[in-house]
N, C-alpha and C. Protein backbone atom coordinates (compact mmCIF):
# COMPACT_ATOMS: atom_id res chain seq x y z
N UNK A 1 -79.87 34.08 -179.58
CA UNK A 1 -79.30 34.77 -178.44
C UNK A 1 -78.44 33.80 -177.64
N UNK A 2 -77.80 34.06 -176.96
CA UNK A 2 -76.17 33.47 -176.48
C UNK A 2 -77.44 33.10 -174.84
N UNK A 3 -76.96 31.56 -174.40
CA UNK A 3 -77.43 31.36 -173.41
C UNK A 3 -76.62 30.73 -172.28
N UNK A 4 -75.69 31.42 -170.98
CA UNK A 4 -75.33 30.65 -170.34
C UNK A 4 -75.92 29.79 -169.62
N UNK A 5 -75.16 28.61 -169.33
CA UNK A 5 -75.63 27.27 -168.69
C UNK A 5 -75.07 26.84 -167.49
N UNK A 6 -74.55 28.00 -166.67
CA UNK A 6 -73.91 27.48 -165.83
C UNK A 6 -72.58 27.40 -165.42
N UNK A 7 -72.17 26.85 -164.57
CA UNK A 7 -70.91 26.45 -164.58
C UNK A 7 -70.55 25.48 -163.76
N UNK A 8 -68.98 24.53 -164.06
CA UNK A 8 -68.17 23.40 -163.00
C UNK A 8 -67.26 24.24 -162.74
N UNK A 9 -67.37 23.95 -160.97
CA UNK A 9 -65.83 24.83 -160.83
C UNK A 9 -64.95 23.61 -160.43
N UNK A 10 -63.88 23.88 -160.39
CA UNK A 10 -62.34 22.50 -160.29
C UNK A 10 -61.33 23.58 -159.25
N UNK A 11 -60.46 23.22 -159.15
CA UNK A 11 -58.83 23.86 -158.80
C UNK A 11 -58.70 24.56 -159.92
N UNK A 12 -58.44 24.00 -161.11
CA UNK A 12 -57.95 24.93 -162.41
C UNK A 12 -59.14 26.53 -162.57
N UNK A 13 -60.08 26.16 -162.07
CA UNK A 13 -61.08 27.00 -162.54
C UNK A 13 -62.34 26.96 -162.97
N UNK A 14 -63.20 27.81 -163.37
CA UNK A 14 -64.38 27.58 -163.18
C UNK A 14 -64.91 27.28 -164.54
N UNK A 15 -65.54 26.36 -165.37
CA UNK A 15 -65.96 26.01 -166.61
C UNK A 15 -66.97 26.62 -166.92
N UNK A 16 -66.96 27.62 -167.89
CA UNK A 16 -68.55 28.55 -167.91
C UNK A 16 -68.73 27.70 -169.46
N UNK A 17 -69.94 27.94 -169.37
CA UNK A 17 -71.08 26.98 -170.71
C UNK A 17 -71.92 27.78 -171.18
N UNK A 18 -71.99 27.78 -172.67
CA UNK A 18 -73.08 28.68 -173.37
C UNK A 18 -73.58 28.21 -174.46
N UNK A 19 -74.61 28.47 -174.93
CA UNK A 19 -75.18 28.06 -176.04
C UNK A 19 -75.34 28.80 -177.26
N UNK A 20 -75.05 29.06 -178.19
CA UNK A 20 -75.88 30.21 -179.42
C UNK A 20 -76.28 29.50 -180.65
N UNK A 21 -77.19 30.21 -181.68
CA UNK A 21 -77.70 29.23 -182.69
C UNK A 21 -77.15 30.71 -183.70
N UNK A 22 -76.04 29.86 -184.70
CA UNK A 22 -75.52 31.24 -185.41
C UNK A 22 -76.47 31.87 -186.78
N UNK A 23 -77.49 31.10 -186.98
CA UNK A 23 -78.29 31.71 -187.73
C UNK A 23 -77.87 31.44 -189.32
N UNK A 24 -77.22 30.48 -189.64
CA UNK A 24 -76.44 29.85 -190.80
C UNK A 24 -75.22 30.73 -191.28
N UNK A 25 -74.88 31.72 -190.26
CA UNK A 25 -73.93 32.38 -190.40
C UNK A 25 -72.49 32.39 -189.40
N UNK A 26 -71.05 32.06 -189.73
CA UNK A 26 -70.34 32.14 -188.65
C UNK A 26 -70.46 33.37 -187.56
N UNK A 27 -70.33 32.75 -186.14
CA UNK A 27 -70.23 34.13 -185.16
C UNK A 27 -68.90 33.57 -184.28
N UNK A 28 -68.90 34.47 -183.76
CA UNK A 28 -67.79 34.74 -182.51
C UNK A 28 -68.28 34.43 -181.22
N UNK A 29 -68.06 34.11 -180.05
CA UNK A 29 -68.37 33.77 -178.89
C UNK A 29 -67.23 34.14 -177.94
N UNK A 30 -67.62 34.53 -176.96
CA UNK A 30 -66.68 34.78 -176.12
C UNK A 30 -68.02 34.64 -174.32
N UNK A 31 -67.14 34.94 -173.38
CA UNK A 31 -67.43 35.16 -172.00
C UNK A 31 -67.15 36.12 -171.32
N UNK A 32 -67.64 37.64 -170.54
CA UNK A 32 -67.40 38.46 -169.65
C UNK A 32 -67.52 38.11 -168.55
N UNK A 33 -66.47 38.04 -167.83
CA UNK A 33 -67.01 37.49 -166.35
C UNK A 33 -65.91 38.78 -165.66
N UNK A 34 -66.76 39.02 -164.27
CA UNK A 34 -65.88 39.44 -162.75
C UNK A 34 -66.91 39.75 -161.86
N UNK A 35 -66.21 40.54 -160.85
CA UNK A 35 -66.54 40.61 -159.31
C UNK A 35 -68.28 40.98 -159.45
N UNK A 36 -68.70 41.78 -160.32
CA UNK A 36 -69.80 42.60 -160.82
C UNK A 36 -70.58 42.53 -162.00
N UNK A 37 -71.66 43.13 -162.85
CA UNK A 37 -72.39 43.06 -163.63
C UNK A 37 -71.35 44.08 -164.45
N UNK A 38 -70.52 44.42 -164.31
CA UNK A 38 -70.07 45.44 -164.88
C UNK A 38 -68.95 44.35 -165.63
N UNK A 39 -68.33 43.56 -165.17
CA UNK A 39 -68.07 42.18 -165.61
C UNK A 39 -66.29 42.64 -165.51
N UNK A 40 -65.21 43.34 -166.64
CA UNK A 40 -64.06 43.71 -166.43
C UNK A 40 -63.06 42.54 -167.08
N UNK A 41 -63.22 41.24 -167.13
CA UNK A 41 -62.57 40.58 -168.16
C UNK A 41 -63.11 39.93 -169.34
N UNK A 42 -62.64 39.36 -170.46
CA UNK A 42 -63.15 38.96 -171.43
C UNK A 42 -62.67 37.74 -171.59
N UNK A 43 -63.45 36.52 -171.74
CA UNK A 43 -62.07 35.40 -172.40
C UNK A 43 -61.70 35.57 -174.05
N UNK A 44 -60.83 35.42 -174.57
CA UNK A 44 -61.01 35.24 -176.27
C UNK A 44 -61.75 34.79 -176.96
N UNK A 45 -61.83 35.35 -178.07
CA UNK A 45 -63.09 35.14 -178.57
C UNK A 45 -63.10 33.72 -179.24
N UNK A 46 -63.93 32.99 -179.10
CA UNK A 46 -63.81 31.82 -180.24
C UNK A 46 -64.95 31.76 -181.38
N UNK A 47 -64.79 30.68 -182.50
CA UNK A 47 -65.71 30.67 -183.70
C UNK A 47 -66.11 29.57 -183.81
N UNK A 48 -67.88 29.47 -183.57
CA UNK A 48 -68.28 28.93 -184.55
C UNK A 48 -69.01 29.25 -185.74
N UNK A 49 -68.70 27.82 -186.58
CA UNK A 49 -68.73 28.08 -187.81
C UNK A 49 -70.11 28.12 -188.39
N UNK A 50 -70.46 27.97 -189.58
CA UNK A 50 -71.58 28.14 -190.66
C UNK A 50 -72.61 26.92 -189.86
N UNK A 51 -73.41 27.43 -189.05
CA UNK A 51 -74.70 26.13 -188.95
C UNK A 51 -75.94 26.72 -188.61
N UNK A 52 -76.76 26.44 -188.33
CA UNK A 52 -78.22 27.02 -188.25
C UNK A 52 -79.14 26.65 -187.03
N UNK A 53 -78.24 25.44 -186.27
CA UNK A 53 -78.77 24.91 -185.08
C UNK A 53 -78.00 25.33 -183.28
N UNK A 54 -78.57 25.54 -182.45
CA UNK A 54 -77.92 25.80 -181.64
C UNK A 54 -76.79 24.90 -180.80
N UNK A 55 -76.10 25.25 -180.52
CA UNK A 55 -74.64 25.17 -180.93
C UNK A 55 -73.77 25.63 -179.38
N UNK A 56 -73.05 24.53 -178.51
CA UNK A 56 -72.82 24.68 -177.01
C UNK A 56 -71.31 24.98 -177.18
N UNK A 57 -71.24 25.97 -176.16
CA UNK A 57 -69.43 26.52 -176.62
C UNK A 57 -69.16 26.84 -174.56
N UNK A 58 -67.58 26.67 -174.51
CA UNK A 58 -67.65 26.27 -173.00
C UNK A 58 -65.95 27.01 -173.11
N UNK A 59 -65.41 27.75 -171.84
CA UNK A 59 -64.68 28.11 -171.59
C UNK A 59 -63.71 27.77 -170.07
N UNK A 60 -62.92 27.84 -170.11
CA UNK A 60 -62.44 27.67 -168.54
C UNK A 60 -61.67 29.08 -167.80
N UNK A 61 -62.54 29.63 -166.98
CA UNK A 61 -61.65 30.87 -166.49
C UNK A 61 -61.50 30.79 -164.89
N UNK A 62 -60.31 31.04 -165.02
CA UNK A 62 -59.26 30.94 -163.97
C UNK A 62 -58.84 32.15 -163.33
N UNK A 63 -58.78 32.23 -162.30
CA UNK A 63 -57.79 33.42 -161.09
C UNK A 63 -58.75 33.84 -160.28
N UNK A 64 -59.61 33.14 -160.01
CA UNK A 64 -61.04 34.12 -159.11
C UNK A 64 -60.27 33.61 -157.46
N UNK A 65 -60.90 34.31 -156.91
CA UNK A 65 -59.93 34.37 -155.34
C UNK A 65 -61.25 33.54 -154.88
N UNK A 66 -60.88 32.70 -154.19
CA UNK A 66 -61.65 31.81 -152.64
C UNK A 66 -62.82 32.80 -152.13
N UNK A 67 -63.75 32.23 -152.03
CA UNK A 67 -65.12 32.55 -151.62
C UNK A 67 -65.47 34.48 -152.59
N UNK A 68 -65.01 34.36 -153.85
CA UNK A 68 -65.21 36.09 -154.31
C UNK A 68 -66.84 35.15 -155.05
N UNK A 69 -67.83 35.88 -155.07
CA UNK A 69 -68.67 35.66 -156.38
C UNK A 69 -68.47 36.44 -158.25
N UNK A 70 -68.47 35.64 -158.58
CA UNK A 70 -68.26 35.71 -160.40
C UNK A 70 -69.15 35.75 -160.84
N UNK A 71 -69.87 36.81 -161.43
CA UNK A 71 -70.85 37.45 -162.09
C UNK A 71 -70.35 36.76 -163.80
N UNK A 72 -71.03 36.23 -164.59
CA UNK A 72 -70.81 36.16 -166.12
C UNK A 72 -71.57 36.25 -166.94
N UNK A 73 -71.49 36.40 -168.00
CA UNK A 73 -72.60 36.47 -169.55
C UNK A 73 -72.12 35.96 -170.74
N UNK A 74 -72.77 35.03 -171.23
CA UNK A 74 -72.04 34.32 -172.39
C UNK A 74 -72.40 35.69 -173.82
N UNK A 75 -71.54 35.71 -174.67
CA UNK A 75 -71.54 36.69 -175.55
C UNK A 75 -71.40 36.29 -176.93
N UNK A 76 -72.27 36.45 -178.10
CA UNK A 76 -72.27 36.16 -179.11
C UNK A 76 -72.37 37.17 -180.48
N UNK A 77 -71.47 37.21 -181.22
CA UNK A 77 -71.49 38.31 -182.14
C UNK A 77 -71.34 37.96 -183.47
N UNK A 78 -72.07 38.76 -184.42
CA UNK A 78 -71.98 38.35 -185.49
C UNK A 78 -70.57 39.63 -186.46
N UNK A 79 -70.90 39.35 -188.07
CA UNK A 79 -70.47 40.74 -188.59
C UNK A 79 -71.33 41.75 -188.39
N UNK A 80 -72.64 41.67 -188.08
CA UNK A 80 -74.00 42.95 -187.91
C UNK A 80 -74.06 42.99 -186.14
N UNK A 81 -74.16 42.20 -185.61
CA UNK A 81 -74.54 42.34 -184.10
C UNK A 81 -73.97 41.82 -182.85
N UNK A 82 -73.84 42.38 -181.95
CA UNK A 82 -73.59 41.59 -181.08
C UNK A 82 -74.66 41.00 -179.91
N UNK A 83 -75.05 40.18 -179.34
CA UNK A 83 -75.81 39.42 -178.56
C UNK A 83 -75.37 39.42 -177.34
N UNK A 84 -75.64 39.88 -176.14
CA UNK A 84 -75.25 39.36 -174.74
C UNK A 84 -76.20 38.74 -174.29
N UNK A 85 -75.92 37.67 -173.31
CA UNK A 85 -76.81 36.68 -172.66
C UNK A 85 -77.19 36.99 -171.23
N UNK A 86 -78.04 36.69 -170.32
CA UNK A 86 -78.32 36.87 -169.28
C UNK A 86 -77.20 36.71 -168.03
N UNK A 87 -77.21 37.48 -167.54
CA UNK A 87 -76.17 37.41 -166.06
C UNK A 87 -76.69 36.69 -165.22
N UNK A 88 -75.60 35.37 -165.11
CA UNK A 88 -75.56 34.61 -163.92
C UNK A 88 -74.32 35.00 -163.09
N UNK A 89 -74.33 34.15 -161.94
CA UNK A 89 -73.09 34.29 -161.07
C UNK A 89 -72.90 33.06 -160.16
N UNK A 90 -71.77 32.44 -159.49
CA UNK A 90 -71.68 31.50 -158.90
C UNK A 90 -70.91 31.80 -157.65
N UNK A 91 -70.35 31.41 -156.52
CA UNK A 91 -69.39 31.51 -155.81
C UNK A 91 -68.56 30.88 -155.61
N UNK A 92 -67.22 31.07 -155.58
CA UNK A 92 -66.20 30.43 -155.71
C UNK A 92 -65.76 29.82 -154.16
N UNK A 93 -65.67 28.25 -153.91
CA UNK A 93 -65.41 27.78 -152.78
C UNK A 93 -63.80 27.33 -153.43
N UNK A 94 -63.57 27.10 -151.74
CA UNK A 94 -62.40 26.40 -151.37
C UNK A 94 -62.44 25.20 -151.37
N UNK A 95 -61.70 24.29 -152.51
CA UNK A 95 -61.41 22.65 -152.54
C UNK A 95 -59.93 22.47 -151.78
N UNK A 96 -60.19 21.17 -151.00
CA UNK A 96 -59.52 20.77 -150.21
C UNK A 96 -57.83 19.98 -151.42
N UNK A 97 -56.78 20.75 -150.59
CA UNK A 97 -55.69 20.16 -151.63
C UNK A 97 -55.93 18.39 -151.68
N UNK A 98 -55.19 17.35 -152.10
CA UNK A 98 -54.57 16.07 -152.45
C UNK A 98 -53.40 16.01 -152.01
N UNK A 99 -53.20 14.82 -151.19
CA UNK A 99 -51.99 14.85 -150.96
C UNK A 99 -51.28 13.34 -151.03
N UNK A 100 -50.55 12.78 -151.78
CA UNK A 100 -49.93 11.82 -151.61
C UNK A 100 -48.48 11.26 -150.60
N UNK A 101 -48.42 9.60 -150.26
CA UNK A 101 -47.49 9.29 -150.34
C UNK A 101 -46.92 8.46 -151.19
N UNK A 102 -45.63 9.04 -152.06
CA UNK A 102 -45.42 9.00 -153.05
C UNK A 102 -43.56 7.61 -152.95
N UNK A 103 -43.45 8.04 -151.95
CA UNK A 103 -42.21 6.81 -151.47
C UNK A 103 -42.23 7.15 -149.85
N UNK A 104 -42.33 5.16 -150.04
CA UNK A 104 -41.82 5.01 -147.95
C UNK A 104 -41.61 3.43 -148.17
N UNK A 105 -40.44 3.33 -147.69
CA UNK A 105 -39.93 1.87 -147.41
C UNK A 105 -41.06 1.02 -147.07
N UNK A 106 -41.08 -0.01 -146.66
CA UNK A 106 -42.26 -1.36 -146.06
C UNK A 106 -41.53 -1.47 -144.85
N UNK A 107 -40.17 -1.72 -145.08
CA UNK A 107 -39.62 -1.62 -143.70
C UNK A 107 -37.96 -1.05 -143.55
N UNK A 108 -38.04 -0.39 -142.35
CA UNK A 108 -37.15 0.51 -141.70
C UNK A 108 -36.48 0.32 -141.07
N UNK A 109 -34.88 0.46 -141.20
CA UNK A 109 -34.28 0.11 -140.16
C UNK A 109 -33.87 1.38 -139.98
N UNK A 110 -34.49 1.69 -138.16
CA UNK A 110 -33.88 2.71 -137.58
C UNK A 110 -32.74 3.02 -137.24
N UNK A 111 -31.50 2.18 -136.98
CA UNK A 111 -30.18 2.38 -136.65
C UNK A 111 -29.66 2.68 -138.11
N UNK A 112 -29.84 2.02 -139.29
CA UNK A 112 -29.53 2.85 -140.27
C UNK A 112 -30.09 4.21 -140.69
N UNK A 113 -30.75 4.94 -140.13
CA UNK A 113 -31.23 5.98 -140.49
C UNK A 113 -29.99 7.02 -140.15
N UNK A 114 -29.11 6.94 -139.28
CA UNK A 114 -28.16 8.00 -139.06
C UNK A 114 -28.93 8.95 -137.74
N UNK A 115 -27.74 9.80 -137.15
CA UNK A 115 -27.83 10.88 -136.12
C UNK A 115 -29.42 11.47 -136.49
N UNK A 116 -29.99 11.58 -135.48
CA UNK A 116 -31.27 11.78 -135.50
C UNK A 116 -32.81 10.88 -136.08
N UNK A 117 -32.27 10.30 -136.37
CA UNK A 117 -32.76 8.83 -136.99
C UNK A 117 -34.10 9.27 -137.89
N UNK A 118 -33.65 10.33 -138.76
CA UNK A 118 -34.45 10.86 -139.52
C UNK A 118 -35.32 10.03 -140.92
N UNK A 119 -36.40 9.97 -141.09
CA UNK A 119 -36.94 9.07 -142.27
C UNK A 119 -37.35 9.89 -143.39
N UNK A 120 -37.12 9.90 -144.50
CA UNK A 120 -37.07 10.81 -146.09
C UNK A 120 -37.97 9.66 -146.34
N UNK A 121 -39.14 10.54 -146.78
CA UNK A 121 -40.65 10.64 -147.33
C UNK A 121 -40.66 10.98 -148.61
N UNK A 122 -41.11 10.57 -149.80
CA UNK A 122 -41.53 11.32 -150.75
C UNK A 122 -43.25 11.76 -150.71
N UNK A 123 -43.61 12.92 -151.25
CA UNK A 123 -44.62 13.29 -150.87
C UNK A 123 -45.17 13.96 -152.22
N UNK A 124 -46.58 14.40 -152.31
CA UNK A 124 -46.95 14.73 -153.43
C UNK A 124 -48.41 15.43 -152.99
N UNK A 125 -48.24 17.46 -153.01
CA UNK A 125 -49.23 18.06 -153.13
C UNK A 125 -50.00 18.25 -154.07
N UNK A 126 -51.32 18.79 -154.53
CA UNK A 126 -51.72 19.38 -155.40
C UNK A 126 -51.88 20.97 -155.57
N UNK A 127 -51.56 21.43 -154.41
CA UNK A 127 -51.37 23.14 -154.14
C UNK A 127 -50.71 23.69 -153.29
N UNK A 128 -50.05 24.79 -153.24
CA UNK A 128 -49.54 24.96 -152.01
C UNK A 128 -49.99 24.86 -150.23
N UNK A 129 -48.98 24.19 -149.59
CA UNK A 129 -50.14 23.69 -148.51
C UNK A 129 -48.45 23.34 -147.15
N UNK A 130 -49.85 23.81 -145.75
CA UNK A 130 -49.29 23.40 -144.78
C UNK A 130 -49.40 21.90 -144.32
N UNK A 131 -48.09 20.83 -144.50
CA UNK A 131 -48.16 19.21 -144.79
C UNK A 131 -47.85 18.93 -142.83
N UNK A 132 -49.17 18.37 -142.47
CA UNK A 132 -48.80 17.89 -140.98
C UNK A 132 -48.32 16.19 -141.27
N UNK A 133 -47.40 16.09 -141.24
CA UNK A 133 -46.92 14.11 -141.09
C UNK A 133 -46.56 13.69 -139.74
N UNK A 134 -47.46 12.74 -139.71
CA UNK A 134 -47.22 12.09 -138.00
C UNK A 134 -46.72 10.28 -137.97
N UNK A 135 -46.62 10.00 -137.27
CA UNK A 135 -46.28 8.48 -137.13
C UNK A 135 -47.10 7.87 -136.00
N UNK A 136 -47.96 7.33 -136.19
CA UNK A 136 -48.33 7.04 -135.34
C UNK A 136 -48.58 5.10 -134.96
N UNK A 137 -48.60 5.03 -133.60
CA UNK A 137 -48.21 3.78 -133.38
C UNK A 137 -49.33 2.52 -133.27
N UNK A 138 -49.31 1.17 -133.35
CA UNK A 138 -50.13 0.70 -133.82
C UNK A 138 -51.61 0.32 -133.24
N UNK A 139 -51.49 1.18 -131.83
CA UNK A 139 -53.02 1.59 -131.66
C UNK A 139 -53.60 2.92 -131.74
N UNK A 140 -52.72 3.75 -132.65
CA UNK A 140 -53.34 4.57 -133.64
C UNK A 140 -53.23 6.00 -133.04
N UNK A 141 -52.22 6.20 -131.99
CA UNK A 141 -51.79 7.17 -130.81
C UNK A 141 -50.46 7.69 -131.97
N UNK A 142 -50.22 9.27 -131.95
CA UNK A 142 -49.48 10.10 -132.69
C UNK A 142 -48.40 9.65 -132.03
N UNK A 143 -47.10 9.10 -132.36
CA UNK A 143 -46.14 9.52 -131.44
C UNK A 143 -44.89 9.91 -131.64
N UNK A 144 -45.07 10.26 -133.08
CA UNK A 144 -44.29 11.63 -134.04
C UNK A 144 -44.94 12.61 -134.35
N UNK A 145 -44.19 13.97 -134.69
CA UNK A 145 -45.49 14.65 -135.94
C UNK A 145 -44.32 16.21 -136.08
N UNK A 146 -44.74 16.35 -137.32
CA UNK A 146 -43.71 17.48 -137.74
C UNK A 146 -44.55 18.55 -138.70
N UNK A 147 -44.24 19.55 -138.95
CA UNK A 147 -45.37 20.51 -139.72
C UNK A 147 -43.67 21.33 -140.63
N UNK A 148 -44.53 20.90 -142.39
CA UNK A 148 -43.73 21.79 -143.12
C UNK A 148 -44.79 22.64 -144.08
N UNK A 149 -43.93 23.57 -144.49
CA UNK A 149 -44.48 24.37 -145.58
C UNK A 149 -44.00 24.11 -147.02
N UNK A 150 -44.48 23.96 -147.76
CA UNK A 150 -44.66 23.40 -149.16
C UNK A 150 -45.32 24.63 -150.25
N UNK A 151 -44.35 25.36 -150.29
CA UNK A 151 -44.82 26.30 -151.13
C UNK A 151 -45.20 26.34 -152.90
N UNK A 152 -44.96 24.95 -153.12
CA UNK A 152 -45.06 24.89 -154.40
C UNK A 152 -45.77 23.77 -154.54
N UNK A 153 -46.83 23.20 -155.71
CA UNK A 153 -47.61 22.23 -155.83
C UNK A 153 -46.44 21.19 -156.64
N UNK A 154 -47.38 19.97 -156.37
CA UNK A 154 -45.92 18.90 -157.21
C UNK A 154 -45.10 18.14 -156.14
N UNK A 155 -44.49 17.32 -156.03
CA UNK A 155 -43.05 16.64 -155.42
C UNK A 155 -42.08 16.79 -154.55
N UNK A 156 -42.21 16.51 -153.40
CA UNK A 156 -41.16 16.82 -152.74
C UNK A 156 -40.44 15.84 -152.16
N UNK A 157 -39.70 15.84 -150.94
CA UNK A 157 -38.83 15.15 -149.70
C UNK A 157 -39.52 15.84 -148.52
N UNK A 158 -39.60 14.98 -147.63
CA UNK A 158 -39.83 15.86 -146.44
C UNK A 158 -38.88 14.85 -145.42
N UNK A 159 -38.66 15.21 -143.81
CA UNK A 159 -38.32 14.05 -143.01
C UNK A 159 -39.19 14.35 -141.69
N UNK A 160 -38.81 12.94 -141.28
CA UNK A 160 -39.57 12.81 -140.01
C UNK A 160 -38.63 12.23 -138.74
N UNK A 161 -38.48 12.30 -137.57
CA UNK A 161 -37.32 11.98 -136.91
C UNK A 161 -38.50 10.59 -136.41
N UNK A 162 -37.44 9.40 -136.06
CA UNK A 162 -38.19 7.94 -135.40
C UNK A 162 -37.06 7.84 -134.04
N UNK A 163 -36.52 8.71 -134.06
CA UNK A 163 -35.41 8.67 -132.78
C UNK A 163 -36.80 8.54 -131.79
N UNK A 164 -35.90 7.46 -130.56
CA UNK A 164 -37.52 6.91 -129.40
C UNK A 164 -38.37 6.67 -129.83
N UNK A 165 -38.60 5.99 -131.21
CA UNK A 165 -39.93 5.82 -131.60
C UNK A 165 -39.73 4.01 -131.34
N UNK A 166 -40.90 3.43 -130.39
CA UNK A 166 -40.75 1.90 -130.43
C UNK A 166 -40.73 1.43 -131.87
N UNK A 167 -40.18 -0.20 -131.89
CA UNK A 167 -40.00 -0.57 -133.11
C UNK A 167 -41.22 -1.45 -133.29
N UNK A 168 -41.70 -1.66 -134.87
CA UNK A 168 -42.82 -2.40 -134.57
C UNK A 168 -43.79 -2.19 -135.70
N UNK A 169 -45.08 -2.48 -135.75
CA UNK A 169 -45.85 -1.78 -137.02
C UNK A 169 -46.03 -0.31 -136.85
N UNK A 170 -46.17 0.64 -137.59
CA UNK A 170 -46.45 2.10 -138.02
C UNK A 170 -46.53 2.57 -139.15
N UNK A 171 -47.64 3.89 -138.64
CA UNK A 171 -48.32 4.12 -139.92
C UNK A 171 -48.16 5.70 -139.98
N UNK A 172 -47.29 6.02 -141.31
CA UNK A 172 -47.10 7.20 -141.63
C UNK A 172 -48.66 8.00 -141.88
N UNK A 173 -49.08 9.05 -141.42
CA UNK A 173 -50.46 9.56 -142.10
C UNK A 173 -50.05 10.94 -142.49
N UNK A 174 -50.86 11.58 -143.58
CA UNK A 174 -50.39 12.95 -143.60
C UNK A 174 -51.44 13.56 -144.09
N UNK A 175 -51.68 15.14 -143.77
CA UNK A 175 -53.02 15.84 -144.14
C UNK A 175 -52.00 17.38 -144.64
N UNK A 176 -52.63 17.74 -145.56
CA UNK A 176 -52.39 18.91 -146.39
C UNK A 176 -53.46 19.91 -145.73
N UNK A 177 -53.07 21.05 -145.65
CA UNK A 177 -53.91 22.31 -145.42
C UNK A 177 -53.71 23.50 -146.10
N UNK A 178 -54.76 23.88 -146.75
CA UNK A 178 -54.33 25.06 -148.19
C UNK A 178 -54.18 26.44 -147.16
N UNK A 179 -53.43 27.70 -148.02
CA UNK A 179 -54.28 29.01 -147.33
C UNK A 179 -55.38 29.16 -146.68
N UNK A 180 -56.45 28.91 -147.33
CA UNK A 180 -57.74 28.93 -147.04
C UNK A 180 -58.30 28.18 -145.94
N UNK A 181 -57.65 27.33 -145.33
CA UNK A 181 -58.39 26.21 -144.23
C UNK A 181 -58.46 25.20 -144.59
N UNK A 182 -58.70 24.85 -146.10
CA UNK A 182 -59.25 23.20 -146.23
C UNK A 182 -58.15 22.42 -145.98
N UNK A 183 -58.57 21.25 -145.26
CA UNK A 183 -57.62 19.96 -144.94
C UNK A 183 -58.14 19.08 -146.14
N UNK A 184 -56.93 18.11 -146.63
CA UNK A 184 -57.41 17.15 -147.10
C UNK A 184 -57.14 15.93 -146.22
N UNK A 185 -58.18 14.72 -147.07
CA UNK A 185 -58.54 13.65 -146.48
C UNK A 185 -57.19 13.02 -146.27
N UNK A 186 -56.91 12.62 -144.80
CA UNK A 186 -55.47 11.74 -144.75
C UNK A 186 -55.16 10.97 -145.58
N UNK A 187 -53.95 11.03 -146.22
CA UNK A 187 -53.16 9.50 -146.69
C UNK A 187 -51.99 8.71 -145.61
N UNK A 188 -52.32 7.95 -146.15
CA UNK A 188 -51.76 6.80 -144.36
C UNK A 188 -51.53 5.59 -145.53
N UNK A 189 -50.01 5.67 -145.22
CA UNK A 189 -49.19 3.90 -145.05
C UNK A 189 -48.76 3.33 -144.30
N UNK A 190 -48.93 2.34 -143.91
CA UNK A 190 -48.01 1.76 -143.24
C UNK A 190 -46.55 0.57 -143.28
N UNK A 191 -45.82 0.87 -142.34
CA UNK A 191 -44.36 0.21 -142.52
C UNK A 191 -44.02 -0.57 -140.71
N UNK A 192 -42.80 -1.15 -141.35
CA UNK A 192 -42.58 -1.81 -140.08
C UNK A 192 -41.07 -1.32 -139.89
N UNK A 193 -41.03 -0.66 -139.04
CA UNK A 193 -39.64 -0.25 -138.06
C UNK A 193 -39.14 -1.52 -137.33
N UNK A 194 -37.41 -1.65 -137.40
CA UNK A 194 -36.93 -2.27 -137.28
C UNK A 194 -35.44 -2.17 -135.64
């Protein structure tokens, strides 16, 4: 009989785990999972082959919405039968995006920055996310800060204006915030304005 084991959930999705012992005969395996016991998706089926010992088979299913619970059953079938396994379920939390800084000078010269004395950041989400970047000065007081939207995960540019900003040590920091609420943990460099 087909035994789920659980699951890891990630960003990509949730890793469901099962076990079956095919009885020295190849079977099929697959996973029903959704909102209910009534279940509504299937993953594809996979094979294992000719063995007689029990035998761990693992899937990754993806698209469940932020805080929904996922009902699943690992499923095992032969050419004569099919096997369903016991219904578990997990709940799906909200992981906090990643956010890098991906390019920033060491040091800045503000009069070269041009009209508005704007500074180009490279930056790097892991999901779509509201990016707060501040500057703050070297006893650790905000005394920039700008809010963009980043609708796509991956690489960007962003800027930050240093117009009136004293010259001196500073430290870029930046926090990502998904749909959902989660902040991630600041990334902070620092540079020296000139």
């Amino acid at each position: 009989m087909p035994a789920p084991r659980g699951s890891v959930l990630t960003n990509a999705g949730a890793t469901l785990n099962g076990s079956a012992n095919p009885g020295g005969a190849a079977i099929k395996t697959r996973f029903d999972f959704g909102p209910t016991t009534a279940y509504g998706t299937s993953t594809p089926d996979a094979t294992i082959g000719v063995t007689s010992v029990v035998t761990p088979f693992e899937v990754i299913a993806s698209g469940q919405s932020q805080g929904a619970t996922v009902h699943f059953r690992a499923v095992a079938k032969s050419d004569f039968v099919a096997l369903d396994g016991a219904d578990q379920s997990f709940t799906v939390e909200n992981t906090p995006p990643d956010v890098s800084i991906d390019s920033l000078p060491d040091k800045v010269k503000i009069r070269k920055l041009g009209k508005g004395r704007l500074l180009s950041v490279g930056l790097t989400v892991s999901e779509p996310s509201t990016v707060t970047i501040q500057i703050l000065n070297k006893k650790g007081t905000v005394v920039k800060q700008v809010v963009v939207s980043q609708a796509r995960t991956g690489s960007f540019t962003a800027q930050i204006s240093l117009e009136k900003v004293r010259r001196g040590k500073l430290t870029l920091r930046v926090i990502a915030t998904d749909a959902g609420g989660a902040s991630s943990t600041p990334a902070e460099r620092q540079f020296k304005a000139r």
